[in-house]
C-alpha atoms as a PDB file:
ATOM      1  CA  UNK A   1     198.607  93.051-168.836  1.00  0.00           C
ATOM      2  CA  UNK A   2     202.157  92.826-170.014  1.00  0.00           C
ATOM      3  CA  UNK A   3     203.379  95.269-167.178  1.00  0.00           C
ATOM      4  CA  UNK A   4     201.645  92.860-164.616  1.00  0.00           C
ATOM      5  CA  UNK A   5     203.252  89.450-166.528  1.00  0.00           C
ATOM      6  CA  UNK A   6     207.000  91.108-167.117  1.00  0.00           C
ATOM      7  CA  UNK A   7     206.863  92.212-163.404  1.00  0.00           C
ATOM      8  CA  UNK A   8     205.607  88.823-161.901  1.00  0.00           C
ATOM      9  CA  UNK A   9     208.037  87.278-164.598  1.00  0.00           C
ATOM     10  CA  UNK A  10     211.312  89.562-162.586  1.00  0.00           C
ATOM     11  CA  UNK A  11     210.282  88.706-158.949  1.00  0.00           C
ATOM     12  CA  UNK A  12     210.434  85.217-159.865  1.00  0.00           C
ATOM     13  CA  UNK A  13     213.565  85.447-161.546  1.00  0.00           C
ATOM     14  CA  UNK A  14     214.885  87.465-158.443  1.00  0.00           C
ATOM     15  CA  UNK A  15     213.473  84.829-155.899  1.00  0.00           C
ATOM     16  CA  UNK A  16     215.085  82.011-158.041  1.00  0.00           C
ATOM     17  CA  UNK A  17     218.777  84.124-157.984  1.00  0.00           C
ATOM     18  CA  UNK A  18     217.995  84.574-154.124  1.00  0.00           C
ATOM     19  CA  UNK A  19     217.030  80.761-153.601  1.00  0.00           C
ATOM     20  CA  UNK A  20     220.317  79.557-155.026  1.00  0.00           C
ATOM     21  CA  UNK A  21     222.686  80.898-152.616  1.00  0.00           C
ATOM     22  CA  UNK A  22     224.889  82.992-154.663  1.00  0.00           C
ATOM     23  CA  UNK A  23     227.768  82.762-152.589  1.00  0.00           C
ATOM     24  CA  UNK A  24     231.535  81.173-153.893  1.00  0.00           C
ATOM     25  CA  UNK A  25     231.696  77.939-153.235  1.00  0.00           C
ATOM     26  CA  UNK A  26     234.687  74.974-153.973  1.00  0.00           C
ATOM     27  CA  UNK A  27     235.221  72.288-156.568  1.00  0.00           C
ATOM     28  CA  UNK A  28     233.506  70.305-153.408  1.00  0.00           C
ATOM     29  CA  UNK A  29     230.681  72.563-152.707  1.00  0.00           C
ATOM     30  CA  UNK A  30     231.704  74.389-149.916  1.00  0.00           C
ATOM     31  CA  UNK A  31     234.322  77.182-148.448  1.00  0.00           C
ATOM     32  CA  UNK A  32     234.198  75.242-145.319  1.00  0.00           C
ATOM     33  CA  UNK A  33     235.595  71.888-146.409  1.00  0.00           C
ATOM     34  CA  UNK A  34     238.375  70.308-148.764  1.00  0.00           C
ATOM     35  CA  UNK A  35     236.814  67.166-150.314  1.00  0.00           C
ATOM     36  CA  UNK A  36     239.204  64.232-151.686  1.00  0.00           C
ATOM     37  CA  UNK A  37     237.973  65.984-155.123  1.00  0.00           C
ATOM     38  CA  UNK A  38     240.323  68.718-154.462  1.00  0.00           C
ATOM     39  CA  UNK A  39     242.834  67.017-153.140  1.00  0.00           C
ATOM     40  CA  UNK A  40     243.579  64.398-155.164  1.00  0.00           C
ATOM     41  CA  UNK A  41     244.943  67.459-157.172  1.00  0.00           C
ATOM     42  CA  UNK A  42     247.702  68.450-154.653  1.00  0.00           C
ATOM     43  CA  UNK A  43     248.735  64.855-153.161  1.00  0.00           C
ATOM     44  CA  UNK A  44     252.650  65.364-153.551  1.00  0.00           C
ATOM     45  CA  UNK A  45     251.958  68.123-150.799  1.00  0.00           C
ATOM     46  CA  UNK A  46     251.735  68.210-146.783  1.00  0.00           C
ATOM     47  CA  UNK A  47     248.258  68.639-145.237  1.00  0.00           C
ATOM     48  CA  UNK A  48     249.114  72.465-144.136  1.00  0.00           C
ATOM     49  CA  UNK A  49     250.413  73.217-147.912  1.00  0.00           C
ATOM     50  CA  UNK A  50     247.257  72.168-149.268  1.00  0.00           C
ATOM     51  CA  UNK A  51     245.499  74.020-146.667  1.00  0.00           C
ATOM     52  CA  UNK A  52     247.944  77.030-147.579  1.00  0.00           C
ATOM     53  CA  UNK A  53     247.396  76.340-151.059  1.00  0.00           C
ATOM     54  CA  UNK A  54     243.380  76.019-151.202  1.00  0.00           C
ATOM     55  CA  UNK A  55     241.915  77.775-147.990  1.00  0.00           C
ATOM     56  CA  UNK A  56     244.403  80.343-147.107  1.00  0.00           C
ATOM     57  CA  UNK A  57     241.318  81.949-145.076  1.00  0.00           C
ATOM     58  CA  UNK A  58     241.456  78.757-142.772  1.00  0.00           C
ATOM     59  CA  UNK A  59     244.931  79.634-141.808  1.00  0.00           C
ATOM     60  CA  UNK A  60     244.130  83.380-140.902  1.00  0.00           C
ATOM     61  CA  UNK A  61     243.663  84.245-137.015  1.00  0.00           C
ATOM     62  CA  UNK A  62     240.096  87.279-137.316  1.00  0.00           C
ATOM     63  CA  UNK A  63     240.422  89.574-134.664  1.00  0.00           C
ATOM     64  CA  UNK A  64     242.276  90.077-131.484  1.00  0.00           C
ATOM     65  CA  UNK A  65     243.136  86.366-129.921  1.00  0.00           C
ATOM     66  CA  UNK A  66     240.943  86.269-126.714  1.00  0.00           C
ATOM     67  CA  UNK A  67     242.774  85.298-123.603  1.00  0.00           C
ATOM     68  CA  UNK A  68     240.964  81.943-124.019  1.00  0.00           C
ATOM     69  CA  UNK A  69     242.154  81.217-127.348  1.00  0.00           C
ATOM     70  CA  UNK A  70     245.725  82.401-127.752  1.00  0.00           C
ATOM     71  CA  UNK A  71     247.764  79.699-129.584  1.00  0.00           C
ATOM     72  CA  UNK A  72     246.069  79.436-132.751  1.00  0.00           C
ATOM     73  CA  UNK A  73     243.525  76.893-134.833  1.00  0.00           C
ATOM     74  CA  UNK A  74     242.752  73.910-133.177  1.00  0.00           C
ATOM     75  CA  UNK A  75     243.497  70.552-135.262  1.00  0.00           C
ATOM     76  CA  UNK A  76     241.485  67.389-134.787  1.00  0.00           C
ATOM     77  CA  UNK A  77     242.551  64.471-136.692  1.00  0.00           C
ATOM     78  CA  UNK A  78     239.582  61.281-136.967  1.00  0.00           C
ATOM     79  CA  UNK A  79     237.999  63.281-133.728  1.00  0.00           C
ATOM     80  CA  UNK A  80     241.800  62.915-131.790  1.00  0.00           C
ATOM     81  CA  UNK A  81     242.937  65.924-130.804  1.00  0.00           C
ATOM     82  CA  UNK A  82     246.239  66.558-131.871  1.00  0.00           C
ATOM     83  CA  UNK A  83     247.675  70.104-131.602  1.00  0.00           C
ATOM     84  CA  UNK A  84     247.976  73.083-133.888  1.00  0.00           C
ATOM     85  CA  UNK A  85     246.768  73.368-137.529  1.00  0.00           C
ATOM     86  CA  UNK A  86     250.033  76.120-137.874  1.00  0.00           C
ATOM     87  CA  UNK A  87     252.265  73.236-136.545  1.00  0.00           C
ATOM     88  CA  UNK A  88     250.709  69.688-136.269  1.00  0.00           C
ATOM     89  CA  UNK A  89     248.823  69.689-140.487  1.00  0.00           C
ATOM     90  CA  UNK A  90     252.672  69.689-141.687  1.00  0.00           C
ATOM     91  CA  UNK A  91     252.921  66.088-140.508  1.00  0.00           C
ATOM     92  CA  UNK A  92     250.165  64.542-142.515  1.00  0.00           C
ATOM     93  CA  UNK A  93     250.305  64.085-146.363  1.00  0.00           C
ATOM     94  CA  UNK A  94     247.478  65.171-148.268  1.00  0.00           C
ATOM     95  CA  UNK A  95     247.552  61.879-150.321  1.00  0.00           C
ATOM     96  CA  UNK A  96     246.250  60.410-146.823  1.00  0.00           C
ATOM     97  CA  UNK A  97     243.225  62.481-146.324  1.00  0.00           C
ATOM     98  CA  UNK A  98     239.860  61.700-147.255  1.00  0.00           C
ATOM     99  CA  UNK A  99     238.296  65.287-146.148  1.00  0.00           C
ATOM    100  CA  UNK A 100     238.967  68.244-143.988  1.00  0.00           C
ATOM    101  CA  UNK A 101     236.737  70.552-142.394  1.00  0.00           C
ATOM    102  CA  UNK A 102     237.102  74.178-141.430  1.00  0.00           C
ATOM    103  CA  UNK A 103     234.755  75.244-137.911  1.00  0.00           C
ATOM    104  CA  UNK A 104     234.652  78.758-137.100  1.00  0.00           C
ATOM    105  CA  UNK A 105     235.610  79.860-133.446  1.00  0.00           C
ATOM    106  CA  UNK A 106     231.992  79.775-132.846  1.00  0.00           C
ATOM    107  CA  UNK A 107     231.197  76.196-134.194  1.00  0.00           C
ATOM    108  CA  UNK A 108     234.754  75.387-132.471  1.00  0.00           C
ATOM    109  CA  UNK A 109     233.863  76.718-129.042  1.00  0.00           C
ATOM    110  CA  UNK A 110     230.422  75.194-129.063  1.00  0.00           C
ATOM    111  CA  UNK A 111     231.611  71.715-129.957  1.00  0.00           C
ATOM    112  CA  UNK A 112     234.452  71.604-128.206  1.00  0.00           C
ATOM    113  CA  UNK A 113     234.875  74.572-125.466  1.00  0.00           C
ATOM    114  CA  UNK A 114     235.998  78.077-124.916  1.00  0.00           C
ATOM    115  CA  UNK A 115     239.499  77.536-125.706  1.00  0.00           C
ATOM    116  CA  UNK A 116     238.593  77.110-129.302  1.00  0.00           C
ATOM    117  CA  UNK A 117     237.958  80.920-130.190  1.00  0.00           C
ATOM    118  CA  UNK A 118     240.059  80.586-133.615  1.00  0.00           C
ATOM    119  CA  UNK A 119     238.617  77.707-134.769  1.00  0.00           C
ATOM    120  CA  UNK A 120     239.289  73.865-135.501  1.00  0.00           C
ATOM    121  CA  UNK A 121     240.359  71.780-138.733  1.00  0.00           C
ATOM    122  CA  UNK A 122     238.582  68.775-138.709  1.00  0.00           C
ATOM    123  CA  UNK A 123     240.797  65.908-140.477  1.00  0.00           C
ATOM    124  CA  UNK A 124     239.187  62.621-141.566  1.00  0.00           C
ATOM    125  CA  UNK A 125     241.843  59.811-142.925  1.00  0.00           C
ATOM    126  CA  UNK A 126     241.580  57.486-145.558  1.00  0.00           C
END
């Protein structure tokens, strides 16, 4: 009987570990966006600095560029938009964001089209 309870007392504890999601996560919950949490603790710095400074991964081009998606991460700022994350993030202080958002070149190509293959920040003002 104890065999039997200690056993059914591990596969619960393993489905429970397994339920939670395990992964890393942020201050804000997530690897995929930068809450005004977070940066509320960087505001003397430029959008792209806090990007550099918290999500370096967001910055970093995977793979070989595609011939559809050669200049880099797409930036979108309140759904405008509005260049280059490697160029365009440098103009906007991180005092003025409320929350950014990181979209994979999947999620980027499937919102917005195939010329999104390296992704798209996602920048909502205050």
């Amino acid at each position: 009987m104890w065999t039997r309870l200690g056993l059914l007392l591990m596969v619960i504890v393993g489905l429970t570990a397994c339920a939670s999601g395990g992964g890393a996560t942020s201050r804000s919950g997530s690897l995929s966006v930068l809450g005004e949490d977070e940066l509320s603790g960087v505001p003397e710095l430029n959008a792209y600095e806090a990007v550099r400074r918290l999500r370096p991964q967001w910055l970093v081009l995977r793979g070989s560029a595609s011939f559809t998606a050669t200049e880099g991460i797409r930036l979108y700022v309140d759904g405008v938009e509005r260049g280059y994350a490697s160029s365009d993030l440098a103009s906007i202080r991180a005092s003025s964001v409320s929350s950014m958002r990181f979209l994979s070149g999947r999620e980027a190509t499937a919102r917005f089209g195939t010329d999104h293959g390296n992704g798209a920040i996602l920048v909502t003002l205050r």
